[in-house]
C-alpha atoms as a PDB file:
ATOM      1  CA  UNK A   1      13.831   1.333  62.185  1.00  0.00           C
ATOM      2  CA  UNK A   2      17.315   1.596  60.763  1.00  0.00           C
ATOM      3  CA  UNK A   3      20.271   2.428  63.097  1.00  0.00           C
ATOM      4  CA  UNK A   4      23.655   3.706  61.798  1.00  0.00           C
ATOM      5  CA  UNK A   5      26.821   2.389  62.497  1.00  0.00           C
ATOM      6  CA  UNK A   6      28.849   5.235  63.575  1.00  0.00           C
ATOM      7  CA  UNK A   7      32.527   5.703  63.510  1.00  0.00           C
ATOM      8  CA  UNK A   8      33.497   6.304  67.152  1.00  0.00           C
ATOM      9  CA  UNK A   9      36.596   8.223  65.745  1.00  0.00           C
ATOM     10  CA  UNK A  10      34.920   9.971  63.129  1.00  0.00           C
ATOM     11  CA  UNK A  11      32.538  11.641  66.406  1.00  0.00           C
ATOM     12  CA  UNK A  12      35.295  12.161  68.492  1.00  0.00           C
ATOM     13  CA  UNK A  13      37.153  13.936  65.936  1.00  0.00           C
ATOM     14  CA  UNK A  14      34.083  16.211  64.843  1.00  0.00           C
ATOM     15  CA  UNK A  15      33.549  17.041  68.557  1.00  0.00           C
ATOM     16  CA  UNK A  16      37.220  17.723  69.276  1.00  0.00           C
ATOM     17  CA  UNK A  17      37.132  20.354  66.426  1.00  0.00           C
ATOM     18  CA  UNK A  18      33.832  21.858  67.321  1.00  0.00           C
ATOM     19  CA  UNK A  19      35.000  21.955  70.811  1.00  0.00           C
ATOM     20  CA  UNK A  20      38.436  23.944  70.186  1.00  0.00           C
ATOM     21  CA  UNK A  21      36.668  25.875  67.183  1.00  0.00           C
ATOM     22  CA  UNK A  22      34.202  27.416  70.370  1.00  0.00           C
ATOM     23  CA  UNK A  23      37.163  27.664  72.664  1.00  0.00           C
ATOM     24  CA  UNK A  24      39.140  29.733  69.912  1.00  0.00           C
ATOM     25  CA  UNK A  25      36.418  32.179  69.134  1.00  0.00           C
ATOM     26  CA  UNK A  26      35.688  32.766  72.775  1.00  0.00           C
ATOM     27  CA  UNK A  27      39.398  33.408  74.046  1.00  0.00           C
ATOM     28  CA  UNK A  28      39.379  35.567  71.353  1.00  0.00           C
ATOM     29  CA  UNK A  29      36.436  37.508  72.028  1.00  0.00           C
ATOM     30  CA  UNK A  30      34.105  36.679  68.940  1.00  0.00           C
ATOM     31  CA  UNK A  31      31.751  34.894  71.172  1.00  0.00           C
ATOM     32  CA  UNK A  32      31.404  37.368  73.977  1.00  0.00           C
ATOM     33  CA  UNK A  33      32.278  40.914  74.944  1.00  0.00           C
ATOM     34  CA  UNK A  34      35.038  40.000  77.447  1.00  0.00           C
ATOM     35  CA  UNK A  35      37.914  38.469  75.219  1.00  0.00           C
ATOM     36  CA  UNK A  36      40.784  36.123  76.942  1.00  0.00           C
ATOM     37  CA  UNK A  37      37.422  34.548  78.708  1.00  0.00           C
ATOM     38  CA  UNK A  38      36.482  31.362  78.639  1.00  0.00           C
ATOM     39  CA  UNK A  39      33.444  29.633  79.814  1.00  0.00           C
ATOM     40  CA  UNK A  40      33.835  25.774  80.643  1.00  0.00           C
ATOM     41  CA  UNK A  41      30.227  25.204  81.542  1.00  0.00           C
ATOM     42  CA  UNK A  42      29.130  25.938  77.988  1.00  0.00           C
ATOM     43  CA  UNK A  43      32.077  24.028  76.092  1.00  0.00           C
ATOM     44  CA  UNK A  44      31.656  20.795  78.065  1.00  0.00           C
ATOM     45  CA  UNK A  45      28.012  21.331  77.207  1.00  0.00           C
ATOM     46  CA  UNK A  46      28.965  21.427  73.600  1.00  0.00           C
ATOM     47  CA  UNK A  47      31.083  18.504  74.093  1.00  0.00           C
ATOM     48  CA  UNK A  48      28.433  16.082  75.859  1.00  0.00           C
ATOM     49  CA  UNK A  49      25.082  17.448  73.386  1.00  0.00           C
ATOM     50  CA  UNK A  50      27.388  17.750  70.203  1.00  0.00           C
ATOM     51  CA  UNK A  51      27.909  13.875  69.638  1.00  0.00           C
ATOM     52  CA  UNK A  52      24.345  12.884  70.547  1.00  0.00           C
ATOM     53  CA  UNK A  53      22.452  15.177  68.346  1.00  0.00           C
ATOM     54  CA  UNK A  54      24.750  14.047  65.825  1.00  0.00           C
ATOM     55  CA  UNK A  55      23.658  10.409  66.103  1.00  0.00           C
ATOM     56  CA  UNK A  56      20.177  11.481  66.271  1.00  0.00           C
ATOM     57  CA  UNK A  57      20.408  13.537  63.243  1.00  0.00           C
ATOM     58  CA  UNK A  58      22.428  10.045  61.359  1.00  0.00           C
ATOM     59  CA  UNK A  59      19.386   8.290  62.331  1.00  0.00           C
ATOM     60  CA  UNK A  60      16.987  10.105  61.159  1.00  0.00           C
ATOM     61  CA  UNK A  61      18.643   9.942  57.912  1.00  0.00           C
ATOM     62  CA  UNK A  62      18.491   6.668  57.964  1.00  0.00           C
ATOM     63  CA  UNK A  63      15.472   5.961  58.378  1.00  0.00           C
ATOM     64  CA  UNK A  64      13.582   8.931  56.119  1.00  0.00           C
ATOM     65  CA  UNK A  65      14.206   8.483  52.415  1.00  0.00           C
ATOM     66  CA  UNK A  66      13.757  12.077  51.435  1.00  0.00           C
ATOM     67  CA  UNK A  67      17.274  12.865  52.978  1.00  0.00           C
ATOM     68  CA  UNK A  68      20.151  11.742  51.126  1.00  0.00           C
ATOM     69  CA  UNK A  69      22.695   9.839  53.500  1.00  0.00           C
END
C-alpha cells in the first residue's frame, strides 16, 4: 500500500477556501432560508472532515491504477 506525501499547505489552503466559500453562501442566504445566518457547528465540521477525506481520496489514488493521479 502506497501512501501520498501531502502538502500540508496545499490542504490547509483547499480547506481555508472551502471553509469561507460555505461561510459566504450561507451569510448570504444561498445555503439556507434565513440569510445573514451562520451556522458554526456545520463549518467547523467542514473544516475537521474536509482535509481527511481528502487524504483518503489521495490514497486511494494511489494505490488503484485505474485513477489517474
Amino acid at each position: 500500500m502506497r501512501f501520498p506525501d501531502p502538502s500540508l499547505s496545499e490542504y490547509a489552503v483547499n480547506t481555508a477556501v472551502v471553509v469561507l466559500t460555505l461561510a459566504v453562501l450561507q451569510y448570504t442566504g444561498w445555503l439556507s432560508d434565513d440569510p445573514a445566518g451562520l451556522d458554526p457547528a456545520l463549518l467547523v465540521v467542514v473544516a475537521v472532515t474536509f482535509p481527511v477525506f481528502t487524504y483518503l481520496l489521495a490514497v486511494l489514488a494511489a494505490n488503484v491504477r485505474w485513477i489517474p493521479e
